[in-house]
C-alpha atoms as a PDB file:
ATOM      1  CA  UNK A   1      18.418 -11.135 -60.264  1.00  0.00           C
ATOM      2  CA  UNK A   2      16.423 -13.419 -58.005  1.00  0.00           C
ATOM      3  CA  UNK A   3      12.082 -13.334 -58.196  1.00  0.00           C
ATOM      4  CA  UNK A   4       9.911 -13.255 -55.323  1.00  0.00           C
ATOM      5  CA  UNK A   5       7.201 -15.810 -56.369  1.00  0.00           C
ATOM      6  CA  UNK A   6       4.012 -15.122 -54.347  1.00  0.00           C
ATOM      7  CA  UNK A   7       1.488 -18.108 -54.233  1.00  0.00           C
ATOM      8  CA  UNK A   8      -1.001 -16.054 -56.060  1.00  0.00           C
ATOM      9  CA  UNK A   9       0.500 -14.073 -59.585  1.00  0.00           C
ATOM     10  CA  UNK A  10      -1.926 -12.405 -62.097  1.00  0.00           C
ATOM     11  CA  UNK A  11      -1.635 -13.972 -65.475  1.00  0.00           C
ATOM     12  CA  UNK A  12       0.242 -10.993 -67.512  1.00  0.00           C
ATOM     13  CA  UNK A  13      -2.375 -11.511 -70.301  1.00  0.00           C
ATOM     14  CA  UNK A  14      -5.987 -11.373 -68.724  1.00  0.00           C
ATOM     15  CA  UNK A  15      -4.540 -10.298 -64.645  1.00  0.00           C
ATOM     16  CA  UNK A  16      -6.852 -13.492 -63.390  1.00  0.00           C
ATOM     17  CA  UNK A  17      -5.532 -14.552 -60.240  1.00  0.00           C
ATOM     18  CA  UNK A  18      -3.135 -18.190 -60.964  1.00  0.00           C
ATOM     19  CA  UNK A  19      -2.484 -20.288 -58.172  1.00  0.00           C
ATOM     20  CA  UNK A  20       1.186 -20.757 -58.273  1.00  0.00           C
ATOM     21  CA  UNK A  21       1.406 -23.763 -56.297  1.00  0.00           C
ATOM     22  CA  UNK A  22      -1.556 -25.489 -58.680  1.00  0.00           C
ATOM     23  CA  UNK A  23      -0.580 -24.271 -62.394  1.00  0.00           C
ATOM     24  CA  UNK A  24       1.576 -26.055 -64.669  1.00  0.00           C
ATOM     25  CA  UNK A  25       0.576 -23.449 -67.497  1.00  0.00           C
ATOM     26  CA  UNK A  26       4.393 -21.846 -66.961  1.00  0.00           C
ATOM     27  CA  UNK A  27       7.299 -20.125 -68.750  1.00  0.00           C
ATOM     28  CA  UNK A  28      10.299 -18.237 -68.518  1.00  0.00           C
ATOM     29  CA  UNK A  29      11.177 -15.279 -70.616  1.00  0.00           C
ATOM     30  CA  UNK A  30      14.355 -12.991 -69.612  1.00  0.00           C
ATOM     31  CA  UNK A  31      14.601 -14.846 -66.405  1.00  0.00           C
ATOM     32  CA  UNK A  32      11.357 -14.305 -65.427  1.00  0.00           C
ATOM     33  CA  UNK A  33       8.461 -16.932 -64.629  1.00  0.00           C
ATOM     34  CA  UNK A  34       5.332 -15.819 -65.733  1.00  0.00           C
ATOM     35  CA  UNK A  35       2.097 -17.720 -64.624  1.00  0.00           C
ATOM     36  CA  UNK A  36      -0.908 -18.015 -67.194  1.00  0.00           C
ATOM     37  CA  UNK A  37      -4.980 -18.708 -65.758  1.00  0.00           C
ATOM     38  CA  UNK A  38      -5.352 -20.774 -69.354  1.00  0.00           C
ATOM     39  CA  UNK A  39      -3.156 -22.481 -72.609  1.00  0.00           C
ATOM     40  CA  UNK A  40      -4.641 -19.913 -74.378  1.00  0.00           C
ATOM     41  CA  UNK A  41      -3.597 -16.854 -72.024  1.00  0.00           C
ATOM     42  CA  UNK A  42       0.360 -18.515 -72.301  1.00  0.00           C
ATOM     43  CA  UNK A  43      -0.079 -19.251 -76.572  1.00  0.00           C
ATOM     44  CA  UNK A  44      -0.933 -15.526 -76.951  1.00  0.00           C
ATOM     45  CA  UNK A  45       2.150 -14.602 -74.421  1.00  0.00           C
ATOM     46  CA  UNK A  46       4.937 -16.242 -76.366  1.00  0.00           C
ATOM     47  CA  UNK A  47       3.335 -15.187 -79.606  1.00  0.00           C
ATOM     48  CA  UNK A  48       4.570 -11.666 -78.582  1.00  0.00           C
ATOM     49  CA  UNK A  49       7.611 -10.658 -79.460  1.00  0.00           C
ATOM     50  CA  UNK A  50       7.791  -8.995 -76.333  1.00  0.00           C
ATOM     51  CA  UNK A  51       6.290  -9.260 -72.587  1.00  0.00           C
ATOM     52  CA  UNK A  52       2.514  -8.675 -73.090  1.00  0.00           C
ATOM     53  CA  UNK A  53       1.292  -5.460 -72.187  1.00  0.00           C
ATOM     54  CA  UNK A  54      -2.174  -6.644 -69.950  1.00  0.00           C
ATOM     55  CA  UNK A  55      -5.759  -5.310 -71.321  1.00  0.00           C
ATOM     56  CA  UNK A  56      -7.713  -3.352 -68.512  1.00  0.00           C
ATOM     57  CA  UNK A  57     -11.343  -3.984 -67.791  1.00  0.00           C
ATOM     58  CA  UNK A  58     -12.026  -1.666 -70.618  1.00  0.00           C
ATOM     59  CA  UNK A  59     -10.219  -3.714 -73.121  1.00  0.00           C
ATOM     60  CA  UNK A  60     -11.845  -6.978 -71.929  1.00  0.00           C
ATOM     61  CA  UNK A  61     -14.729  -5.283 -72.306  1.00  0.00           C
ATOM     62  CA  UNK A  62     -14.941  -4.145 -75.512  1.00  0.00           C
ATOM     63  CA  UNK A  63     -12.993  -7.493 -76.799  1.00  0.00           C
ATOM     64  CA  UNK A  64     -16.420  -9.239 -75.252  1.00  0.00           C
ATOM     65  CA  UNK A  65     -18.224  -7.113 -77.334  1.00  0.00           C
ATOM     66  CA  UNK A  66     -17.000  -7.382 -80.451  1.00  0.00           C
ATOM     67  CA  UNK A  67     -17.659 -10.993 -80.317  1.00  0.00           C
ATOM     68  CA  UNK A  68     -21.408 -10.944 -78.908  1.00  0.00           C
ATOM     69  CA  UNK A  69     -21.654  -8.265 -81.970  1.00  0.00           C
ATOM     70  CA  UNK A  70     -19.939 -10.645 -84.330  1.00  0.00           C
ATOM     71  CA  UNK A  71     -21.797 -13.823 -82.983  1.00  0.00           C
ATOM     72  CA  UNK A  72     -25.229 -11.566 -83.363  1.00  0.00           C
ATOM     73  CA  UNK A  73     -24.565  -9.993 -86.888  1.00  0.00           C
ATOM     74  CA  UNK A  74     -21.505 -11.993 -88.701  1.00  0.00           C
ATOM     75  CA  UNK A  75     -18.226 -10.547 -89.442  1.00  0.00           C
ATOM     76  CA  UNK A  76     -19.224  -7.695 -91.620  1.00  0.00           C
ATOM     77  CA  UNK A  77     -21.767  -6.041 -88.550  1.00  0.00           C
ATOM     78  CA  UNK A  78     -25.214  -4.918 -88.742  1.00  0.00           C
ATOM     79  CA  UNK A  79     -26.866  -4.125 -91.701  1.00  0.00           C
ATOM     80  CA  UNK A  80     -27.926  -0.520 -91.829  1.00  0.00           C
ATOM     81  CA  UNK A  81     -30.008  -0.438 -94.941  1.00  0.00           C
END
């Protein structure tokens, strides 16, 4: 099985355009190459046991807010009372 390899891939983690041509941040997994935007994009990839399923914008989304929220208030959330 022989892979096209375009000069711009999305990284399978985040789908941020990666320069092909410019990356180093590379692996191969069942003869695959996949192309990652960051170390930490490619660490989270082969911590899968499998091929990362990518987040949509509403994933990102709500994994940006659960950090502002846990920045603002600490790990336990807002106090209600």
């Amino acid at each position: 099985m022989s892979q096209t390899i375009q000069r711009t891939e999305p990284c399978p983690i985040c789908q941020m355009p990666v320069d092909t041509h410019k990356t180093d941040l590379v692996t191969e997994r069942d003869g695959k190459l996949y192309f990652f935007c960051a170390p930490g994009c490619r660490d989270k990839f082969l911590a899968e046991p499998c091929c990362a399923k990518p987040k949509g914008w509403w994933g990102r989304f709500l994994d940006r807010l659960a950090k502002a929220n846990e920045k603002e208030f600490g790990e336990g959330g807002p106090s209600c009372h």
